[in-house]
Protein backbone atom coordinates (compact mmCIF):
# COMPACT_ATOMS: atom_id res chain seq x y z
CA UNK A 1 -3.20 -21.59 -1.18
CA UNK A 2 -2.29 -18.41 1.23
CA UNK A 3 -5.81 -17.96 3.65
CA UNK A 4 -3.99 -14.92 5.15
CA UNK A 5 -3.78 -12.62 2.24
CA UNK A 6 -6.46 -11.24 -0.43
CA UNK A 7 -6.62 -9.08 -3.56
CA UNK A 8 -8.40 -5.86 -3.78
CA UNK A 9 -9.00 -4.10 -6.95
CA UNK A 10 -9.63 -0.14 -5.51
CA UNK A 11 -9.72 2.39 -8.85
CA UNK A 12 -6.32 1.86 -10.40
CA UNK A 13 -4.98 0.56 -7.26
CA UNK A 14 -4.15 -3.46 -7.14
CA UNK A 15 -3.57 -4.13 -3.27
CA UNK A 16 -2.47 -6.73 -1.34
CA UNK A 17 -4.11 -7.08 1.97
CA UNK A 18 -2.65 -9.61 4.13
CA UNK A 19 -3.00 -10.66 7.91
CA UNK A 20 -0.68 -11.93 10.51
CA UNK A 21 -3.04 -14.56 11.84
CA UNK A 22 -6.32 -15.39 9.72
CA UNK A 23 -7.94 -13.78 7.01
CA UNK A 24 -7.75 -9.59 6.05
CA UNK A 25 -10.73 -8.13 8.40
CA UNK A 26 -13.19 -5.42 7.27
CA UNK A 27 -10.62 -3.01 9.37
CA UNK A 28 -7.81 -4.18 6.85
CA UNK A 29 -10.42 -3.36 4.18
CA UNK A 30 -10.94 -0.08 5.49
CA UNK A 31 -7.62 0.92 6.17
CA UNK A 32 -6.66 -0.06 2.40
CA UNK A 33 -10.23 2.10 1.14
CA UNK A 34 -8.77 5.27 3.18
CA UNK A 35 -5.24 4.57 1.83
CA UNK A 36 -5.69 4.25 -1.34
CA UNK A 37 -7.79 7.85 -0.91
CA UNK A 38 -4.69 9.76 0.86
CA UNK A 39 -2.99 8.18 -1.89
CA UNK A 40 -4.76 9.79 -4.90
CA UNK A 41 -4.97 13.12 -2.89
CA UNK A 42 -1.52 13.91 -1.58
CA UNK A 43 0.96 11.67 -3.34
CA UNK A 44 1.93 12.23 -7.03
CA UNK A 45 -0.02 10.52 -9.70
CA UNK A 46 2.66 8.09 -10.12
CA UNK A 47 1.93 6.59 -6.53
CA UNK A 48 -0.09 3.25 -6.26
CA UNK A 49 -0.76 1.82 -3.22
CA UNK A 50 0.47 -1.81 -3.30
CA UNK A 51 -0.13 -3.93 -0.03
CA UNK A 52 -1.81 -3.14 3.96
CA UNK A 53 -0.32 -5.52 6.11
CA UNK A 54 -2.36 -6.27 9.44
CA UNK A 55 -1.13 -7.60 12.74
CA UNK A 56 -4.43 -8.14 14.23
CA UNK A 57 -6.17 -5.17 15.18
CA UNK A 58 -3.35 -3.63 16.76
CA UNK A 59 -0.79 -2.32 13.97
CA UNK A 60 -1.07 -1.98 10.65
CA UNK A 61 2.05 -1.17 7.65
CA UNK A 62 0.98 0.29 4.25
CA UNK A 63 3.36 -0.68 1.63
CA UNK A 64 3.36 2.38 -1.31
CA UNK A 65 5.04 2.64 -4.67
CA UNK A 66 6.29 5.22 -6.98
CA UNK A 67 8.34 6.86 -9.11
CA UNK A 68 8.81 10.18 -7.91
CA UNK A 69 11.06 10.49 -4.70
CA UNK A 70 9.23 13.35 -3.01
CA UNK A 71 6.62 11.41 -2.37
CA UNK A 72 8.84 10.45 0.70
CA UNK A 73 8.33 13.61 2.45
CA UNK A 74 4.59 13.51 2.30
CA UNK A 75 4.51 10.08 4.61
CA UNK A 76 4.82 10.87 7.64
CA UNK A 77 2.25 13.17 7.88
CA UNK A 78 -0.10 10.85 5.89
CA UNK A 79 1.20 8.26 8.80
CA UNK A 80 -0.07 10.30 11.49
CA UNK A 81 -3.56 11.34 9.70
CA UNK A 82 -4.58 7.73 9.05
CA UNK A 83 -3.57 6.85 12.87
CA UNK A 84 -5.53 9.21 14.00
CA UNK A 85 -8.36 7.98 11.95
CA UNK A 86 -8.29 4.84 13.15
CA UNK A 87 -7.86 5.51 16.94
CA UNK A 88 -4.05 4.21 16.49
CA UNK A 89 -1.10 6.07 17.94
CA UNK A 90 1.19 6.90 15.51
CA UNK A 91 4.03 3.59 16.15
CA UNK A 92 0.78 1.69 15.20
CA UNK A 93 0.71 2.61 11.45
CA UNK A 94 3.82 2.85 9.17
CA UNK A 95 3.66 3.94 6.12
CA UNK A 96 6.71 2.07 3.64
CA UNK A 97 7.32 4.47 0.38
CA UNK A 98 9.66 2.99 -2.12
CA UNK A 99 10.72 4.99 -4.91
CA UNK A 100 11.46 2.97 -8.06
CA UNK A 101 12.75 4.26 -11.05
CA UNK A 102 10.63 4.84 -14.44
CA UNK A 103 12.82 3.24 -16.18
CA UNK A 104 12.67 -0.08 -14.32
CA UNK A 105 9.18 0.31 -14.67
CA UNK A 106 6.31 0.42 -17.24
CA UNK A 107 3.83 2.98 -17.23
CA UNK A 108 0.75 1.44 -19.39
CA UNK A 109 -1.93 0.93 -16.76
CA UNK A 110 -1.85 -2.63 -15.77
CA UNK A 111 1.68 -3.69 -16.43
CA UNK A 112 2.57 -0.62 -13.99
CA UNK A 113 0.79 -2.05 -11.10
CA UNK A 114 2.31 -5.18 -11.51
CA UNK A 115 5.85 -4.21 -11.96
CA UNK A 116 5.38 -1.96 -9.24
CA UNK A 117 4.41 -5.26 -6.62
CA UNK A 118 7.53 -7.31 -8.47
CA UNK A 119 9.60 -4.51 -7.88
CA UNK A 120 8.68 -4.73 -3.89
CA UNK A 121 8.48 -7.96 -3.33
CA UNK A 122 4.58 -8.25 -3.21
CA UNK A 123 4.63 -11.01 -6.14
CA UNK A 124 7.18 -12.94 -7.45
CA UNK A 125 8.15 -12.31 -10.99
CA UNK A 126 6.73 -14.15 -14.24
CA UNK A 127 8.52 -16.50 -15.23
């Protein structure tokens, strides 16, 4: 069993949250909850927000996946808003995008999440 990582259920959102040393804090929690809100707001609808690694309190990299490529563009900027947020400087917070494509993918809600995380890396695969 894996006591540095924990599953959150946020809206349509299935996240990982996982810690370098110890269990996901409330901070992790918090930076997930604000994620997965930048998320619905400025990425496409297509865009789920898949894992928030945390190295202590120090750094933090939000994993993101989609289907729609110019959801690339929007990162950075999201990168710097959540920093700032946080009291980070921007190297603190990275924000990973990766564009898969629909057809590698199903879209029913559910199966989507999860073959969104497989896709990644999050999960391993069913066997």
């Amino acid at each position: 069993m894996d006591f540095d990582s924990d599953w959150l259920t946020l809206g349509k959102h299935r996240v990982r949250l996982r810690c370098a040393r110890g269990f996901p804090t409330e901070r992790t929690r918090s930076v997930a909850e604000l994620a997965k809100i930048a998320i619905e707001n400025n990425l496409s609808a297509g865009a789920r927000l898949v894992e928030v690694i945390g190295q202590g309190e120090k750094s933090y990299t939000i994993t993101v996946g989609t289907t729609f490529a110019k959801d690339r563009e929007v990162a950075p900027h999201l990168e710097f808003a959540l920093a700032t947020m946080f009291g980070l400087s921007a190297d603190q917070l990275n924000m990973e995008v990766v564009v898969v494509s629909q057809a590698e993918v199903d879209t029913h809600f559910g199966v989507y999440e999860r073959m969104l995380a497989e896709k990644l890396g999050i999960v391993p695969p069913i066997q």
